[in-house]
Protein backbone atom coordinates (compact mmCIF):
# COMPACT_ATOMS: atom_id res chain seq x y z
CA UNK A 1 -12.24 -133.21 -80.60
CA UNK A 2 -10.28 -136.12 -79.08
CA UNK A 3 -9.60 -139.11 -80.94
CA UNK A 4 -11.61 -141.47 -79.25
CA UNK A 5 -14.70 -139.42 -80.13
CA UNK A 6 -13.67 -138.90 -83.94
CA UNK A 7 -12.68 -142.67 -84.07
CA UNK A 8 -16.61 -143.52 -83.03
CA UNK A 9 -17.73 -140.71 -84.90
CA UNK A 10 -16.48 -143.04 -87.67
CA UNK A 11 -17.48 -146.10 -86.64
CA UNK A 12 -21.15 -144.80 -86.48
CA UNK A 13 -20.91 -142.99 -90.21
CA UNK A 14 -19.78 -146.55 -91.20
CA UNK A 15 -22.39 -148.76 -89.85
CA UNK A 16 -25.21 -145.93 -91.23
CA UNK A 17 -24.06 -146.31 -94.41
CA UNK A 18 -24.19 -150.25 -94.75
CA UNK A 19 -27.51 -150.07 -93.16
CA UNK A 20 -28.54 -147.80 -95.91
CA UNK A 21 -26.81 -150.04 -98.56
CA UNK A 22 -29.10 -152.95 -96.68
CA UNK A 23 -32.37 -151.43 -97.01
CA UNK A 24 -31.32 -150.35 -100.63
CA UNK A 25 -30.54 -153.74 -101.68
CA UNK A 26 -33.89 -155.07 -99.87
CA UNK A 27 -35.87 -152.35 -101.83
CA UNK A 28 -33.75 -153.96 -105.08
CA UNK A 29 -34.97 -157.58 -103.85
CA UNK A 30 -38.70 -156.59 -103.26
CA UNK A 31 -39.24 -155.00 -106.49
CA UNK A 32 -38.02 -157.72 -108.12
CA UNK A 33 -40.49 -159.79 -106.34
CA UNK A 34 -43.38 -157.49 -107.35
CA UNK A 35 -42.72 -157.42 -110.92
């Protein structure tokens, strides 16, 4: 694998993961909301 590919492969894993962390936070938000 060349460099440039691993260094996206990153930059993808990383931007996943804080939109995960978003929608988990969100969730946090709404059910606060509810209750």
């Amino acid at each position: 694998m060349r460099r440039a590919e691993f260094l996206d492969l990153i930059r993808l894993w990383d931007y996943t993961f804080r939109l995960l962390e978003l929608l988990n936070w969100a969730l946090l938000v709404f059910e606060k909301k509810e209750s």
